[in-house]
C-alpha atoms as a PDB file:
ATOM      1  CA  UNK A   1      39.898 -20.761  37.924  1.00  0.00           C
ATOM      2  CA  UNK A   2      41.371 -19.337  34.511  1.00  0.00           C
ATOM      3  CA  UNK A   3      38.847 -21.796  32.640  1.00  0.00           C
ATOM      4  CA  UNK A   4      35.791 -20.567  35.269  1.00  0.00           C
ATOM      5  CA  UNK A   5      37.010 -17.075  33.944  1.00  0.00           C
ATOM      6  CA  UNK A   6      37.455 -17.824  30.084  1.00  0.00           C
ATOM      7  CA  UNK A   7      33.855 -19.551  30.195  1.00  0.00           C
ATOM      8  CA  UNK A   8      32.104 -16.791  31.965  1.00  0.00           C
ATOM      9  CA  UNK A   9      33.558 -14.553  29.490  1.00  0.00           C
ATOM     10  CA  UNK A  10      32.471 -16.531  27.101  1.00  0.00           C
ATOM     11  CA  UNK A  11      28.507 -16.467  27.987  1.00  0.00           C
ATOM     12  CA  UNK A  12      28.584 -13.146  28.530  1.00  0.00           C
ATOM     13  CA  UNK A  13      29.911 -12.266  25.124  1.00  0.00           C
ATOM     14  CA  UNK A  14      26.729 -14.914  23.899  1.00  0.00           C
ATOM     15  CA  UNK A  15      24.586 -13.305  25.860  1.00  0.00           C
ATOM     16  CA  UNK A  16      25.571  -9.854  24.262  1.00  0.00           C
ATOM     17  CA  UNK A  17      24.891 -11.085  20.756  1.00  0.00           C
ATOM     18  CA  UNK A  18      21.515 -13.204  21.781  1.00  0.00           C
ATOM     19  CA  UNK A  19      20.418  -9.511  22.675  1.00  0.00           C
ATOM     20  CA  UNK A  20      21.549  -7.519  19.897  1.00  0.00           C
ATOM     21  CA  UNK A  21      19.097  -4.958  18.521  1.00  0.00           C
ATOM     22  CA  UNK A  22      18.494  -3.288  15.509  1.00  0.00           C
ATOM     23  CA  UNK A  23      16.519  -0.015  14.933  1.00  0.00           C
ATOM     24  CA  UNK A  24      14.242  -0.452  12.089  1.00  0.00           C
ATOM     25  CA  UNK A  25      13.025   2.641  10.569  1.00  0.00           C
ATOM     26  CA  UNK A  26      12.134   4.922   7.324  1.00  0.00           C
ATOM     27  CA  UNK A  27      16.024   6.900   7.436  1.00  0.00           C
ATOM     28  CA  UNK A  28      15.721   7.632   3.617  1.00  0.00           C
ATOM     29  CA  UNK A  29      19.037   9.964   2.893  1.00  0.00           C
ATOM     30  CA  UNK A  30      18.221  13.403   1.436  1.00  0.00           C
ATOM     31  CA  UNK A  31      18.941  13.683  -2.438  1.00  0.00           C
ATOM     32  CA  UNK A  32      18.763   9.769  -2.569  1.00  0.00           C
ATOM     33  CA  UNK A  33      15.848   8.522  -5.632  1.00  0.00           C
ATOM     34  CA  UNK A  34      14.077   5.457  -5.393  1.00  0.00           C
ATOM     35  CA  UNK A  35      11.573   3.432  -7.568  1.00  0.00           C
ATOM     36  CA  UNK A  36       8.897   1.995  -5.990  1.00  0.00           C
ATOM     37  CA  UNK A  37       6.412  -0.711  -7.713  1.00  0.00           C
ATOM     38  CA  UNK A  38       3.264  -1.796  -5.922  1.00  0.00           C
ATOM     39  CA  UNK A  39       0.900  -4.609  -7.986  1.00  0.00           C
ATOM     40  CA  UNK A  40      -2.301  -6.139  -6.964  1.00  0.00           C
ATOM     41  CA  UNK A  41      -4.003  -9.192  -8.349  1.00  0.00           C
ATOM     42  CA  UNK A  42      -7.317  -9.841  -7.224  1.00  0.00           C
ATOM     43  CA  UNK A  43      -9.796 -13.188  -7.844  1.00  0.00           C
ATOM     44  CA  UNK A  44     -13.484 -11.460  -6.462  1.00  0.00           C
ATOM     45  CA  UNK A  45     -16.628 -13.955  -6.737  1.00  0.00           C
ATOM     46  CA  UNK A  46     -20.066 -12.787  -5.220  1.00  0.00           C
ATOM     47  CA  UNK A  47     -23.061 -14.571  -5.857  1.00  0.00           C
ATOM     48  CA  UNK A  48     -26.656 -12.209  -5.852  1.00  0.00           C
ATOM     49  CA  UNK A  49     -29.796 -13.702  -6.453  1.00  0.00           C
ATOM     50  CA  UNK A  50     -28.220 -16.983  -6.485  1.00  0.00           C
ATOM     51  CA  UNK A  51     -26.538 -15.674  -9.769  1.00  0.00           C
ATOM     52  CA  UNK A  52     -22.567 -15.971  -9.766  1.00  0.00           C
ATOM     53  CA  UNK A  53     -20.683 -12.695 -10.681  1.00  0.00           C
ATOM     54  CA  UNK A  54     -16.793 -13.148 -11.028  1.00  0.00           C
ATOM     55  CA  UNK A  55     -14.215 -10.741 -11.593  1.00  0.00           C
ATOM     56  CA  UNK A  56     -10.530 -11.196 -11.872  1.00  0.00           C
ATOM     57  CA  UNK A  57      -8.387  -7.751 -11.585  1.00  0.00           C
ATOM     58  CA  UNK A  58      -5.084  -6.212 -11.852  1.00  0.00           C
ATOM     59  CA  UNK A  59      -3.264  -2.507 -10.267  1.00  0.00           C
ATOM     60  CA  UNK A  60       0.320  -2.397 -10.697  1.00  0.00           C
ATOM     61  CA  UNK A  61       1.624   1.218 -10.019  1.00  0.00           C
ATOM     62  CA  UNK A  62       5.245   2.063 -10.612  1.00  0.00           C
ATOM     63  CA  UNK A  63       6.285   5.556  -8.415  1.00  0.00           C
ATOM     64  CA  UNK A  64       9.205   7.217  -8.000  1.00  0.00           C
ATOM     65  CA  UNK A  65      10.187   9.100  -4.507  1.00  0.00           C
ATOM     66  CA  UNK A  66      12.734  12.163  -4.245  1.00  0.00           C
ATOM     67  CA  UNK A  67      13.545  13.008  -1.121  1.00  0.00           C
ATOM     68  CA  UNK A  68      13.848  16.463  -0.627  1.00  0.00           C
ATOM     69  CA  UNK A  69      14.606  17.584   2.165  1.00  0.00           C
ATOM     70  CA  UNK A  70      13.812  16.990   6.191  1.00  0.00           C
ATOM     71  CA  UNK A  71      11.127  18.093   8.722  1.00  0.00           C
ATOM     72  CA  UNK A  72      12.397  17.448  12.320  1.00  0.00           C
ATOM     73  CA  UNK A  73      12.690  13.280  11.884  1.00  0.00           C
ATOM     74  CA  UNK A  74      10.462  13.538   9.201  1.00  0.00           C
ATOM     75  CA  UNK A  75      11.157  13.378   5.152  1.00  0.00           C
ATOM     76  CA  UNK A  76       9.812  15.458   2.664  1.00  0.00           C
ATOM     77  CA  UNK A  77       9.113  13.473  -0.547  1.00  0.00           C
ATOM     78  CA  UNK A  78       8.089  14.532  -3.965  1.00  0.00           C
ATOM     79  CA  UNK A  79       6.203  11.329  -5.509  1.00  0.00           C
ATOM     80  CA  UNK A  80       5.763  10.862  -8.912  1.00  0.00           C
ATOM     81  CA  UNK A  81       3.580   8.414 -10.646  1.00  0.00           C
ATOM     82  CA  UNK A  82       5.480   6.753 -13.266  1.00  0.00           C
ATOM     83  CA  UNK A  83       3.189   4.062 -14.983  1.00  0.00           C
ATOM     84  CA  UNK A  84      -0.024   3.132 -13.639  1.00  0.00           C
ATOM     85  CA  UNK A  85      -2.168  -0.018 -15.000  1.00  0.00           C
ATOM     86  CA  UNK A  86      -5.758  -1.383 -14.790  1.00  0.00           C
ATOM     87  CA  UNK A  87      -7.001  -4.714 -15.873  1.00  0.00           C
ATOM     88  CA  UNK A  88     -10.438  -5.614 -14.991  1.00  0.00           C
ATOM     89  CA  UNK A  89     -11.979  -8.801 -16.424  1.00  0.00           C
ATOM     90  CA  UNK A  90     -15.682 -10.034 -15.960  1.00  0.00           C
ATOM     91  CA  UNK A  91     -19.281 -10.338 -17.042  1.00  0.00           C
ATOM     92  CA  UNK A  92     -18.152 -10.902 -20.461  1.00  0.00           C
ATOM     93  CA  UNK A  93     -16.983  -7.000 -20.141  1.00  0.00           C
ATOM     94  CA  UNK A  94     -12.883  -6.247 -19.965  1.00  0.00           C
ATOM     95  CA  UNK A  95     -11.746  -2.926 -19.108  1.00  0.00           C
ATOM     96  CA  UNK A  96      -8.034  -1.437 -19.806  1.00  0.00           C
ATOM     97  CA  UNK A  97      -6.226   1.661 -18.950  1.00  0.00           C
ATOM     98  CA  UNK A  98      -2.051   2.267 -19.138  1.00  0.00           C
ATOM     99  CA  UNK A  99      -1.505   5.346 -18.711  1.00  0.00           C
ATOM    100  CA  UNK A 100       1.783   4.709 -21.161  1.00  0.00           C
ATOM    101  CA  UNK A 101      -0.607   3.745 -23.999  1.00  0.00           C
ATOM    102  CA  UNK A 102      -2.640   7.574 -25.070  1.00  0.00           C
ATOM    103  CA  UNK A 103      -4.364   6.868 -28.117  1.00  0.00           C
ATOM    104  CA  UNK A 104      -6.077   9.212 -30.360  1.00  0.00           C
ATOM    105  CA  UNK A 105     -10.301   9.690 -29.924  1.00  0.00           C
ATOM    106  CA  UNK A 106     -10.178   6.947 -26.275  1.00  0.00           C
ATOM    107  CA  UNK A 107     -10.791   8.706 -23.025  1.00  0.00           C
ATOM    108  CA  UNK A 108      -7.992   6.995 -20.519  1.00  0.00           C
ATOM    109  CA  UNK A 109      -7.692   9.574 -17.646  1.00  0.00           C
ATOM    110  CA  UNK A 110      -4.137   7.689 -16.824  1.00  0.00           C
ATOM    111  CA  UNK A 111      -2.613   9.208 -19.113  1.00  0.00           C
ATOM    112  CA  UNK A 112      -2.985  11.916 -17.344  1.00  0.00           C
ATOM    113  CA  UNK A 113      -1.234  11.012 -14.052  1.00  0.00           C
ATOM    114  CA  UNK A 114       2.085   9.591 -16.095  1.00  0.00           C
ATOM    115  CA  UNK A 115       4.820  12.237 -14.670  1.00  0.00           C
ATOM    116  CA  UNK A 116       2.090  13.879 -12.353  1.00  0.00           C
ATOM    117  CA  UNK A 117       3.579  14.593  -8.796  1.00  0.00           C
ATOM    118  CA  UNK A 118       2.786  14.904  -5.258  1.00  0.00           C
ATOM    119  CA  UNK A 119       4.447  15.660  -1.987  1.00  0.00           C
ATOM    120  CA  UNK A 120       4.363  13.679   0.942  1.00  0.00           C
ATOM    121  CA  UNK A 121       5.328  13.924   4.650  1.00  0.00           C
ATOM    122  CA  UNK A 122       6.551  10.602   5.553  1.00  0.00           C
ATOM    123  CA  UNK A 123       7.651  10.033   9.255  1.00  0.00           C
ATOM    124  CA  UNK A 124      10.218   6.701  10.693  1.00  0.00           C
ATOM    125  CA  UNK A 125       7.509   4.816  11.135  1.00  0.00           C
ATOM    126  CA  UNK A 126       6.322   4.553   7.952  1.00  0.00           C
ATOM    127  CA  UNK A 127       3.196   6.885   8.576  1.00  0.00           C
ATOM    128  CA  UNK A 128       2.530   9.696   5.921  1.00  0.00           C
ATOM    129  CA  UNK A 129       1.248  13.020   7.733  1.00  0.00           C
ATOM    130  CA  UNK A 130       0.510  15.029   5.160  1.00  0.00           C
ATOM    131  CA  UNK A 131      -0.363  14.733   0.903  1.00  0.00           C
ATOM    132  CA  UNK A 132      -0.405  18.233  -1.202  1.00  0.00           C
ATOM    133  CA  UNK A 133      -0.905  19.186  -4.661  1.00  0.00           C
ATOM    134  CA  UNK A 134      -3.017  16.378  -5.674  1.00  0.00           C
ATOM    135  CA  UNK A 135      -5.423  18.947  -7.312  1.00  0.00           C
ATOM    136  CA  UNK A 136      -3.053  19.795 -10.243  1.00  0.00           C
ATOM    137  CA  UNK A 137      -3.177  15.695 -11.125  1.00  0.00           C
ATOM    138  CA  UNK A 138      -6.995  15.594 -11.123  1.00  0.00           C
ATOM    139  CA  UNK A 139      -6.701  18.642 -13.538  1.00  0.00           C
ATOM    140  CA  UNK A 140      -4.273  16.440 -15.606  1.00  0.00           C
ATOM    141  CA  UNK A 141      -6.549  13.947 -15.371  1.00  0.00           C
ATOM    142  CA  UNK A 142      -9.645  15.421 -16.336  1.00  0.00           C
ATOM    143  CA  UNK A 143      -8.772  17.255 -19.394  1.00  0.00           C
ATOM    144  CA  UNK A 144      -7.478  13.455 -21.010  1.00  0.00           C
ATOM    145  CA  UNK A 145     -11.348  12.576 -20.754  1.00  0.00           C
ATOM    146  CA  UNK A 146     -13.058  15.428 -22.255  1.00  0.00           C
ATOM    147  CA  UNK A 147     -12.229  18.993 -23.696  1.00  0.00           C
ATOM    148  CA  UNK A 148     -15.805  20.389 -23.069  1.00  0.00           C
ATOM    149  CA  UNK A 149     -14.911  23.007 -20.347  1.00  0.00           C
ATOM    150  CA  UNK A 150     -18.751  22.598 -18.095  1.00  0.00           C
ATOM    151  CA  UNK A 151     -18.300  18.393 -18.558  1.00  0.00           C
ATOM    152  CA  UNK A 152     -14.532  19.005 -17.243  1.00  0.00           C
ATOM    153  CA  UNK A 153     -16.084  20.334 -13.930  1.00  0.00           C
ATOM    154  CA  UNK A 154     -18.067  17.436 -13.101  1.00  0.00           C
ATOM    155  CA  UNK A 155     -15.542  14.901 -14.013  1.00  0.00           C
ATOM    156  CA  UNK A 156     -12.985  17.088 -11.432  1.00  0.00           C
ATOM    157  CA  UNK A 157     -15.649  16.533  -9.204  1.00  0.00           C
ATOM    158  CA  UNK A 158     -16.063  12.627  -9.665  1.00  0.00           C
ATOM    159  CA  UNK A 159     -12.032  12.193  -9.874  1.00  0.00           C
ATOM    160  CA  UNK A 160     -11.991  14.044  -7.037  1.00  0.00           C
ATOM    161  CA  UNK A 161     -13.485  11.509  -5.148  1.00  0.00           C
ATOM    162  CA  UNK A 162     -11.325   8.415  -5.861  1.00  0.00           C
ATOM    163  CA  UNK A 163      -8.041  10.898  -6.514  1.00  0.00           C
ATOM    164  CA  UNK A 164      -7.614  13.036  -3.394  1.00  0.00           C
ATOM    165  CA  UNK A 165      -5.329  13.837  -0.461  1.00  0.00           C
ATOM    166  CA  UNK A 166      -6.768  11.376   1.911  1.00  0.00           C
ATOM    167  CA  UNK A 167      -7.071   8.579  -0.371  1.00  0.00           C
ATOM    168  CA  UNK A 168      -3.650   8.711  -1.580  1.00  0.00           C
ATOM    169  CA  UNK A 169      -2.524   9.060   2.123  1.00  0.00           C
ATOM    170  CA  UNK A 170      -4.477   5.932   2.953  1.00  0.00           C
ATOM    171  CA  UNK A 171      -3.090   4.000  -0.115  1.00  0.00           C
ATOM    172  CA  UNK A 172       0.488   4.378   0.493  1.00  0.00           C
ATOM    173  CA  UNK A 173       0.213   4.306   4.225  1.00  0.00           C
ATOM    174  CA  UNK A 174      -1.010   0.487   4.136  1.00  0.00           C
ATOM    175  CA  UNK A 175       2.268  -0.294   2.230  1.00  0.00           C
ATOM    176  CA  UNK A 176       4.474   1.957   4.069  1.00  0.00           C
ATOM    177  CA  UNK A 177       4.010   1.506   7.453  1.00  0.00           C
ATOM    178  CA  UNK A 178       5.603  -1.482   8.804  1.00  0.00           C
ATOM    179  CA  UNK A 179       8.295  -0.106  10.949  1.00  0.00           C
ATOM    180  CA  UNK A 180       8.068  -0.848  14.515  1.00  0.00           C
ATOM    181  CA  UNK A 181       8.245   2.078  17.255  1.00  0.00           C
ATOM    182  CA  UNK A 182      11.629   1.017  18.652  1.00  0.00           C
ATOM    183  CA  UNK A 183      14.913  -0.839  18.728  1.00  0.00           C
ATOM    184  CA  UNK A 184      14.077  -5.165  18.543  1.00  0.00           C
ATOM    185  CA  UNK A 185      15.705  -8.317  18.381  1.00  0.00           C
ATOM    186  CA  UNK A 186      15.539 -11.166  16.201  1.00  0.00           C
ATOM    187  CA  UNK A 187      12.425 -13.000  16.945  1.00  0.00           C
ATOM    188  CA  UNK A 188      10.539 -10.137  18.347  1.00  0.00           C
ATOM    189  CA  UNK A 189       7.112  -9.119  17.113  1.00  0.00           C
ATOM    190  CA  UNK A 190       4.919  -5.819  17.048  1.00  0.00           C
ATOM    191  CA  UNK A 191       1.698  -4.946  16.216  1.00  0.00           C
ATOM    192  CA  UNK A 192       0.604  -2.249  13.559  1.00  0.00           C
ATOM    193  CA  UNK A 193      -3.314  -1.247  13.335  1.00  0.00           C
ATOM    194  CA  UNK A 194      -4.941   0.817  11.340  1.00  0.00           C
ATOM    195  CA  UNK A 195      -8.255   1.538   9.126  1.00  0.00           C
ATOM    196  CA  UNK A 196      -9.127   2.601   5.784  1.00  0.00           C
ATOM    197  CA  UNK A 197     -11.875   3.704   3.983  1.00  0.00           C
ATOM    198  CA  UNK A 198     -11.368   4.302   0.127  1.00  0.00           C
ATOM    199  CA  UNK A 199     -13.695   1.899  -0.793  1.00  0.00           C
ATOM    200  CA  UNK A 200     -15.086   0.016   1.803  1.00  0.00           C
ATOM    201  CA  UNK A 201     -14.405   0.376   5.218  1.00  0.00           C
ATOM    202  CA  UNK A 202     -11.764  -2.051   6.297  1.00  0.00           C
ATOM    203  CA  UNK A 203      -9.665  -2.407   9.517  1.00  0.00           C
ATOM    204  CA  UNK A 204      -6.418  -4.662  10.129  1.00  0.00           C
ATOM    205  CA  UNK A 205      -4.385  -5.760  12.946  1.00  0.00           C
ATOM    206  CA  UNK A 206      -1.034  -6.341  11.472  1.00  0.00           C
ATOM    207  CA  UNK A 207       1.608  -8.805  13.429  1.00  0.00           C
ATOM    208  CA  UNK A 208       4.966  -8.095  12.088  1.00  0.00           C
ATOM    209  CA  UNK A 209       7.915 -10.728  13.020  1.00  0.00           C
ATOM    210  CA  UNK A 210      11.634  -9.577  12.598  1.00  0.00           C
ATOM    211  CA  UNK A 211      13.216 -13.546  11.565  1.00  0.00           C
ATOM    212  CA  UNK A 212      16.212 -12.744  11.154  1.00  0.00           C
ATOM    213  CA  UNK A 213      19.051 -10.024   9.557  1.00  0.00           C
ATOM    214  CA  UNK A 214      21.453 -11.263   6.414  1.00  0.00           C
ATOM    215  CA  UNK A 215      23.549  -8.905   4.988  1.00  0.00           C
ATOM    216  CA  UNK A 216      22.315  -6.091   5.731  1.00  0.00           C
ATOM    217  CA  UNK A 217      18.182  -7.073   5.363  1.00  0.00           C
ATOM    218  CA  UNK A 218      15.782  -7.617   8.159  1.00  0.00           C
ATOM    219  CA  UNK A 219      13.670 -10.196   6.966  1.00  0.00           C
ATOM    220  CA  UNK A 220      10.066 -10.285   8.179  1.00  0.00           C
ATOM    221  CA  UNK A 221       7.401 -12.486   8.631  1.00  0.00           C
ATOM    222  CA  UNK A 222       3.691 -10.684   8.368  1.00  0.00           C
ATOM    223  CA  UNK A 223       0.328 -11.924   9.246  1.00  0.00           C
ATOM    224  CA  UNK A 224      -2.758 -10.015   9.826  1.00  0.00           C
ATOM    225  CA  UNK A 225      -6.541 -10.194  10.470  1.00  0.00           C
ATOM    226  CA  UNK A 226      -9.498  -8.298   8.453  1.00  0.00           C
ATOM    227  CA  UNK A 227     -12.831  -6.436   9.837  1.00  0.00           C
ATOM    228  CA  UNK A 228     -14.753  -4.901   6.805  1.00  0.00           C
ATOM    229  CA  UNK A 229     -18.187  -3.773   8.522  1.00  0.00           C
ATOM    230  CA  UNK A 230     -19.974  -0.705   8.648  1.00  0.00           C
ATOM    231  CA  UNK A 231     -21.535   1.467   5.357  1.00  0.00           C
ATOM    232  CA  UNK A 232     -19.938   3.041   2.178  1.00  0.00           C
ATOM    233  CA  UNK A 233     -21.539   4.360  -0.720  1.00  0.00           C
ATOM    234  CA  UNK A 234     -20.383   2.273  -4.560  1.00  0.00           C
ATOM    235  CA  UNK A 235     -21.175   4.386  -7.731  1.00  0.00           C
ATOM    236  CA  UNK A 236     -24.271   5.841  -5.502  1.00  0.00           C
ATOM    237  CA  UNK A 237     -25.741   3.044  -4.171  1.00  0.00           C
ATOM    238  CA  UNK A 238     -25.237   2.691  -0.257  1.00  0.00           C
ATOM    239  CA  UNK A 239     -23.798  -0.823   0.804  1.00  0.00           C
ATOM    240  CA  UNK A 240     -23.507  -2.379   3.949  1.00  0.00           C
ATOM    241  CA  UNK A 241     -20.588  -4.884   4.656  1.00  0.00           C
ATOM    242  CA  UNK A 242     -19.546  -7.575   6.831  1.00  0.00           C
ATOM    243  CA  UNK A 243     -16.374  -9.596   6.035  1.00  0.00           C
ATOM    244  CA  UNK A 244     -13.350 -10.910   7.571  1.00  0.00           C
ATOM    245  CA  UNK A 245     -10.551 -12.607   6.394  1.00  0.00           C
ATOM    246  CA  UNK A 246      -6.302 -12.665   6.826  1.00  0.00           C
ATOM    247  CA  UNK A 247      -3.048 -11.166   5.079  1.00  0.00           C
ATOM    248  CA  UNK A 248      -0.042 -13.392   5.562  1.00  0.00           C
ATOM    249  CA  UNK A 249       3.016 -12.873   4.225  1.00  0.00           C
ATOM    250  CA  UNK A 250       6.726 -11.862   4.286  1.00  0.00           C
ATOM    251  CA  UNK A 251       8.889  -8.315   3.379  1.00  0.00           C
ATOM    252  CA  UNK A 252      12.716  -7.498   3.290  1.00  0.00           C
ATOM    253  CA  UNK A 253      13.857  -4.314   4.261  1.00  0.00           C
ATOM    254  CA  UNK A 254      17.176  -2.231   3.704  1.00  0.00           C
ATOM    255  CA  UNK A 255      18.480  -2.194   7.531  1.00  0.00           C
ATOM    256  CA  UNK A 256      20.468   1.370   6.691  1.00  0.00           C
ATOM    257  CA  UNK A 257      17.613   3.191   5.140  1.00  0.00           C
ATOM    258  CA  UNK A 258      14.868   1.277   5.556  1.00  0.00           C
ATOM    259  CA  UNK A 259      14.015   0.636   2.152  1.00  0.00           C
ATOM    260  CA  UNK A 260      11.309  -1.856   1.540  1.00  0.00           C
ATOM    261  CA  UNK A 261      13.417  -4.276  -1.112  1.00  0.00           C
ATOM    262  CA  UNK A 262      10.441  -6.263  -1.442  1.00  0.00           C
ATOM    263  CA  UNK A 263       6.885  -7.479  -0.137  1.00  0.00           C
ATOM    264  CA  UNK A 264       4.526 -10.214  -0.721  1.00  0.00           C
ATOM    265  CA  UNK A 265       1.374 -10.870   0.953  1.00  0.00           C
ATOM    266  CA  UNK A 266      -1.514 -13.515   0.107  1.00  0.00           C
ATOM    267  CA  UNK A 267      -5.168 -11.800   1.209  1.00  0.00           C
ATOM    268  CA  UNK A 268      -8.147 -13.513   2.141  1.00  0.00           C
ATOM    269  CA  UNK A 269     -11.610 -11.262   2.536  1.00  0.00           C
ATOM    270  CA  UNK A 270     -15.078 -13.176   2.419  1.00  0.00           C
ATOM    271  CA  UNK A 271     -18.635 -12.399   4.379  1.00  0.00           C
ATOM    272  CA  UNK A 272     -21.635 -10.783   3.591  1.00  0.00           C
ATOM    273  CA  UNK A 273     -23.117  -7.263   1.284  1.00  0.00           C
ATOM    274  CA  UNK A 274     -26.079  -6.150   1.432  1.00  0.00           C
ATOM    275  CA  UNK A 275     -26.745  -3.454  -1.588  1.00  0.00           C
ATOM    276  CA  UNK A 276     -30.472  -1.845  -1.171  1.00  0.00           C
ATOM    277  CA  UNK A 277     -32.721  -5.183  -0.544  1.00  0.00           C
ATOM    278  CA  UNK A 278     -30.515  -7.639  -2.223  1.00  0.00           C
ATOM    279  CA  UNK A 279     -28.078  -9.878  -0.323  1.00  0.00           C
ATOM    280  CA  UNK A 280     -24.429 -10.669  -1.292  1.00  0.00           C
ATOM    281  CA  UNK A 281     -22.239 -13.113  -1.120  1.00  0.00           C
ATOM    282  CA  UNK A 282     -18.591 -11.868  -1.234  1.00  0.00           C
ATOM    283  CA  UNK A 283     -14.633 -13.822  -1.679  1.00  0.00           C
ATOM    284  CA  UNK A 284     -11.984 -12.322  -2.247  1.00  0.00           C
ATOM    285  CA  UNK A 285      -8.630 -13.710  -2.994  1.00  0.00           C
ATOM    286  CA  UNK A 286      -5.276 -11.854  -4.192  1.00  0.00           C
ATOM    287  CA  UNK A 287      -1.573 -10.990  -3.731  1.00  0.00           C
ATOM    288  CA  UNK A 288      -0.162  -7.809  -3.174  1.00  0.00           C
ATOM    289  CA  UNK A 289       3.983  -7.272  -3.775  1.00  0.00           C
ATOM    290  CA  UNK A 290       5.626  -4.062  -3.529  1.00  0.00           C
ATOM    291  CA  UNK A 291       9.669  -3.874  -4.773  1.00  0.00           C
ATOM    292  CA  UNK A 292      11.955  -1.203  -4.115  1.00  0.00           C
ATOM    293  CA  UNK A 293      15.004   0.111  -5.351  1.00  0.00           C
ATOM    294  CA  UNK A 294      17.678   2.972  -5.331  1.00  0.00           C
ATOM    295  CA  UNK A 295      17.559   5.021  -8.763  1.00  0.00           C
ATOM    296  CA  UNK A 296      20.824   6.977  -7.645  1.00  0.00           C
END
């Protein structure tokens, strides 16, 4: 009987632990500073005409996020850009901006956005609700590209549409939310959807997998599916797409805060363009990593 006892104890106390959960969320502490680095390589071949076009491309932003104060479960955060890079390679044509490299009589409208700021609204799941005070960064911006005050106007106006409230929203949304919508055990999954359209209209299905917690880090496993079909417009001309593809991946996150330590995901994006009367063939291959850190 006492071994019948100590044994049923015993599962019980197994069965507690099998069933432990964890709360993943965003729980950044007011007054806390992080850094925040997100980097993008990209390998895009399309073929028009039966004439090859490759690029090969590089975005590596470095931000840093101040969290101000709260809004019900919500945290206010002031964003600053700290370095922002472009690489873009193809055609026989290279293009380069750092916005940590100004140089005397070249336009770089980066330079611009080095210590520019923002606020966000970010909520525990990793959603961001609200973006102000991107107009004062597109003034920044605009006045590192020309000094003529009527040019300055239209080149608001074209910043305006690649540098605004919505797009930033969208941008740091993708990377942000990953959090699931409540408590989970090891080995449970969730499913995160959502749609963008800075660029080209693209929708993903995202399955997130918590594998397991080590000191303090939920480690995930991440795999998703593509849609990119409907219209956009690209430098004027009206597209049409229709692509698929995959993200797979992995990400480890602060348990305490919810601090995304680090993230890196393998895309895959291929189909069909159509640009006026002209068919496209499209690939795209890349990785995307994000790293995180406390600054205080």
């Amino acid at each position: 009987m006492k071994f019948l006892i100590s044994f049923l104890c015993f599962s019980v106390f197994l069965s507690t632990f099998a069933q432990k959960t964890y709360l993943l969320k965003q729980d950044y502490p007011v007054g806390k500073k992080y850094d925040y680095s997100i980097n993008s390589d990209q390998i895009i071949n399309q073929k028009v005409s039966g004439k090859s076009l490759n690029y090969v491309q590089n975005v590596s932003t470095d931000y840093s996020f101040d969290i101000t104060g709260t809004k019900g479960l919500d945290k206010n955060i002031k964003v600053t850009y700290k370095r922002i890079t472009i690489k873009s390679i193809g055609m026989g044509n290279e293009l380069i901006l750092d916005s940590d490299k100004e140089e005397v009589g070249k336009q770089n409208p980066f330079a611009g956005l080095k210590n520019s700021s923002f606020d966000m609204v970010l909520s525990p799941n990793g959603s961001i609700k609200s973006v102000s005070g991107v107009e004062s960064m597109v003034d920044r911006m605009a006045v590192k590209i020309s000094t003529d005050t009527a040019q300055i106007k239209q080149i608001k106006l074209s910043l305006s549409k690649q540098f605004n409230s919505e797009v930033i929203r969208q941008t740091l949304e993708s990377s942000m939310r990953i959090y699931p919508e409540k408590a989970i055990k090891v080995g449970d999954s969730w499913i995160v959807n959502s749609k963008m359209k800075i660029t080209m209209p693209i929708e993903s299905i995202t399955t997130y997998t918590l594998k397991e917690i080590k000191d303090g880090i939920a480690i995930l496993a991440i795999r998703a599916t593509l849609i990119s079909k409907g219209d956009f417009d690209s430098m004027g001309n009206k597209m049409q797409t229709d692509l698929k593809g995959m993200n797979i991946g992995d990400a480890q996150i602060d348990l305490k805060t919810g601090l995304i330590l680090s993230s890196h995901i393998r895309i895959e994006l291929y189909g069909k363009m159509k640009a006026v009367d002209q068919d496209i063939d499209f690939d795209m291959e890349g990785i995307n990593k994000i790293s995180g850190k406390a600054a205080n």
